[in-house]
C-alpha atoms as a PDB file:
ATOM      1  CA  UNK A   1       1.738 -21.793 -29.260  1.00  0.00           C
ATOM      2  CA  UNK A   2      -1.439 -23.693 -28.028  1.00  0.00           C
ATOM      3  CA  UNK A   3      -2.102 -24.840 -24.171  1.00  0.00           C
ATOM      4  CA  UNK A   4      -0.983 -28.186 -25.576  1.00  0.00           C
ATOM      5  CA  UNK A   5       2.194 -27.328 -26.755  1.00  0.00           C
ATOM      6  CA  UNK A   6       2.872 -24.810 -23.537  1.00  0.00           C
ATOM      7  CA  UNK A   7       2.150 -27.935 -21.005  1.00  0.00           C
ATOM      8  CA  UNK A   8       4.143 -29.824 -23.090  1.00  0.00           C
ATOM      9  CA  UNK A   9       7.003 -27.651 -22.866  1.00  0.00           C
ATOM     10  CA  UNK A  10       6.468 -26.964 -19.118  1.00  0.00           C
ATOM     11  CA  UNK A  11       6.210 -30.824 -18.381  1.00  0.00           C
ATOM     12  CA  UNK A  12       9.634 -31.734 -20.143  1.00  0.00           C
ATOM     13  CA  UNK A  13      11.213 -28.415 -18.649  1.00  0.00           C
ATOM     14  CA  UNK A  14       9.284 -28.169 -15.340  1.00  0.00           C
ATOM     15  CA  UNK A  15      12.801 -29.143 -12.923  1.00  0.00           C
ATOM     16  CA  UNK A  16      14.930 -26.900 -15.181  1.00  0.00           C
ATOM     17  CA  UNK A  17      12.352 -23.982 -14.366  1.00  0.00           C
ATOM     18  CA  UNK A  18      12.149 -24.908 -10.837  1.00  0.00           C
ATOM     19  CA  UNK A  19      16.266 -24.912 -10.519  1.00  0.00           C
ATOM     20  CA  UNK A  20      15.905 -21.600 -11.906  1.00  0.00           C
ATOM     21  CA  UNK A  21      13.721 -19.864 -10.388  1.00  0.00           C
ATOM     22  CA  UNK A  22      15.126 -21.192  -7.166  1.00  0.00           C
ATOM     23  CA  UNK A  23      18.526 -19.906  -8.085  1.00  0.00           C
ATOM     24  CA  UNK A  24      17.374 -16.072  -8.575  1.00  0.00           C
ATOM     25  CA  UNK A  25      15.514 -16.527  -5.368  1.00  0.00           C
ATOM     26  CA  UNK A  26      18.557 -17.318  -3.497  1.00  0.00           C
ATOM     27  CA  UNK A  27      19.680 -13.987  -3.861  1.00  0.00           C
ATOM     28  CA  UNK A  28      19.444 -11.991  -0.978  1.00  0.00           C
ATOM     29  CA  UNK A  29      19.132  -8.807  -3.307  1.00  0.00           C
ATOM     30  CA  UNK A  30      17.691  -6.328  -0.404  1.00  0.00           C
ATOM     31  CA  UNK A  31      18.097  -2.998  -2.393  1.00  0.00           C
ATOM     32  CA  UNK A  32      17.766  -0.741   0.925  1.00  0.00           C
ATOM     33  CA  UNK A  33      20.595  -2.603   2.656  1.00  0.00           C
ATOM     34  CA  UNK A  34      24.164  -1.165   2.268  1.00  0.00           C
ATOM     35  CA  UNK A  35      25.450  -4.562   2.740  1.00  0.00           C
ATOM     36  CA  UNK A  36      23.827  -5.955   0.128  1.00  0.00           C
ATOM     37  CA  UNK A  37      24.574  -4.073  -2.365  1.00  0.00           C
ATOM     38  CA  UNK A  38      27.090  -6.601  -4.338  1.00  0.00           C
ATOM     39  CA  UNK A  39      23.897  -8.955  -3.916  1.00  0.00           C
ATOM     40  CA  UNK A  40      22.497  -6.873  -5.941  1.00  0.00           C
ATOM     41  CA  UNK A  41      24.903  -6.418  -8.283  1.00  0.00           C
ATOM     42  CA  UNK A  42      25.557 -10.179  -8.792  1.00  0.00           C
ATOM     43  CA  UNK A  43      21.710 -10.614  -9.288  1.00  0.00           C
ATOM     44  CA  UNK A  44      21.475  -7.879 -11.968  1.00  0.00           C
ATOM     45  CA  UNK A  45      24.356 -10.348 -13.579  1.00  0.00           C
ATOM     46  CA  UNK A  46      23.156 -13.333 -13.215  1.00  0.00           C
ATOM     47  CA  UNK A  47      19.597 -12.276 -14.849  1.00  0.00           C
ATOM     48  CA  UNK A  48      21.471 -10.515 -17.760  1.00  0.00           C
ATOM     49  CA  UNK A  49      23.349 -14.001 -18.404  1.00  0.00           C
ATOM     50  CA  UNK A  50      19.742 -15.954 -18.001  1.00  0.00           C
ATOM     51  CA  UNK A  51      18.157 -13.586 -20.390  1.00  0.00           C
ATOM     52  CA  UNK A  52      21.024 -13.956 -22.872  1.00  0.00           C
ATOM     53  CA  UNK A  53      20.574 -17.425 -22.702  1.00  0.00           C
ATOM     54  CA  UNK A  54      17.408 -17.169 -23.682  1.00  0.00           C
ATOM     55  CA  UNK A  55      17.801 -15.371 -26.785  1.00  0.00           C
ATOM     56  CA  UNK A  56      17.141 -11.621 -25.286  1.00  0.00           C
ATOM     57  CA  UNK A  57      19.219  -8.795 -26.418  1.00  0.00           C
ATOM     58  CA  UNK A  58      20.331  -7.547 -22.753  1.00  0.00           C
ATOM     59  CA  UNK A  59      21.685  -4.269 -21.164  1.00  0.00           C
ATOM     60  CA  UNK A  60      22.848  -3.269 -17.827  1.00  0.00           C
ATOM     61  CA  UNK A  61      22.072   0.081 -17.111  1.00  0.00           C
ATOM     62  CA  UNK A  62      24.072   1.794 -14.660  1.00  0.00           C
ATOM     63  CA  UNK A  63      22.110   4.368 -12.247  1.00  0.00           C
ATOM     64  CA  UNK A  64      23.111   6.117  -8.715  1.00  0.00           C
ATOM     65  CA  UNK A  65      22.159   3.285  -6.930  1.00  0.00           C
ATOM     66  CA  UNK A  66      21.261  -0.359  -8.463  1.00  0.00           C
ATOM     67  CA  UNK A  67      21.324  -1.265 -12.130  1.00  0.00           C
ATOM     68  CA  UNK A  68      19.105  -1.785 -14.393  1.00  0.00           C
ATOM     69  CA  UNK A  69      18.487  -4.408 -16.784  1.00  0.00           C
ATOM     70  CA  UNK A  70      16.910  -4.108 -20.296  1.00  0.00           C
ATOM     71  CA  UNK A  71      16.340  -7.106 -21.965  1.00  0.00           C
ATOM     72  CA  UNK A  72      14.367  -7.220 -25.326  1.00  0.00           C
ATOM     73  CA  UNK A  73      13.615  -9.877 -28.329  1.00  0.00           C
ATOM     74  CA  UNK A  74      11.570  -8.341 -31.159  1.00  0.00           C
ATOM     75  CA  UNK A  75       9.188 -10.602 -32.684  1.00  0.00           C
ATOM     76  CA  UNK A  76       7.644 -10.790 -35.812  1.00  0.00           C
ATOM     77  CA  UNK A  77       6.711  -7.452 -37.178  1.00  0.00           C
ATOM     78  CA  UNK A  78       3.061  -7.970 -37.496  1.00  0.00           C
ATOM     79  CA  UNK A  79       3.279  -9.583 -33.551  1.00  0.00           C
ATOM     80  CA  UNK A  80       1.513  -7.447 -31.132  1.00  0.00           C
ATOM     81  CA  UNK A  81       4.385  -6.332 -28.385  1.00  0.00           C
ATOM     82  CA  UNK A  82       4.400  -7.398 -24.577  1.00  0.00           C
ATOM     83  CA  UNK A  83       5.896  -5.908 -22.436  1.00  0.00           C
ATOM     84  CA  UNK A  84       7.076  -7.077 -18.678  1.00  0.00           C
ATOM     85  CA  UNK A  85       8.142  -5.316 -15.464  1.00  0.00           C
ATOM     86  CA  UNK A  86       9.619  -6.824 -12.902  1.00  0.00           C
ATOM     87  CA  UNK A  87      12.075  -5.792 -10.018  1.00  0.00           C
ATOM     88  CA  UNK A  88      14.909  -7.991  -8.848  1.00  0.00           C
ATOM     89  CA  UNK A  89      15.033  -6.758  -5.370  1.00  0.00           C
ATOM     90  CA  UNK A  90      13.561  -7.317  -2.522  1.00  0.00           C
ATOM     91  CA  UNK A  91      12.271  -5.698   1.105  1.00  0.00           C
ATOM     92  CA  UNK A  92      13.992  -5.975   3.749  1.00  0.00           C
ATOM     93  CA  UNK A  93      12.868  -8.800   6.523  1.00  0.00           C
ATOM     94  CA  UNK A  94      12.449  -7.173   9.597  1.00  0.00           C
ATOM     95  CA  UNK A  95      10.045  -6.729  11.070  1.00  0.00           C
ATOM     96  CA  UNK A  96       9.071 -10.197  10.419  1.00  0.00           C
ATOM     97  CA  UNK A  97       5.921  -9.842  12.187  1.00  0.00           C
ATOM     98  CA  UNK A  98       4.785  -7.739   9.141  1.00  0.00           C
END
């Protein structure tokens, strides 16, 4: 895909993307805080169902504290792979002056 076809594609999809992105910030997904731990949870969720809609084969990966999530969508074989790593949760707030 060229820069002219990616622009394209951004400028007819550019307040979807925006509505998304806003959504999975909403989350308050602080992985150190007890009481956020369904936040968490719902956030791992929600990003399995986005990636799913997007065509990625997903998993949730249970661990001892928050779940993983695997998502993958193999190319063409002679494709060179990329790879991205990412974490869903966030730091705590406080202290804010930091």
């Amino acid at each position: 895909m060229n820069v002219t076809a990616l622009e394209s594609l951004y400028t007819a999809n550019s307040e979807r993307f925006i509505r998304e992105w806003q959504e999975f910030l909403r989350f308050p997904s602080v992985s150190i805080s007890e009481k956020h731990l369904h936040d968490c949870a719902r956030c791992a969720d929600w990003l399995i169902t986005h990636l799913d809609g997007m065509g990625f084969k997903t998993r949730l990966i249970p661990t001892a504290s928050h779940p993983l999530v695997f998502a993958e969508r193999p190319g063409a074989p002679e494709a060179p792979t990329v790879l991205f790593y990412g974490h869903y949760d966030v730091q705590p707030e406080d202290p804010v002056t930091l």
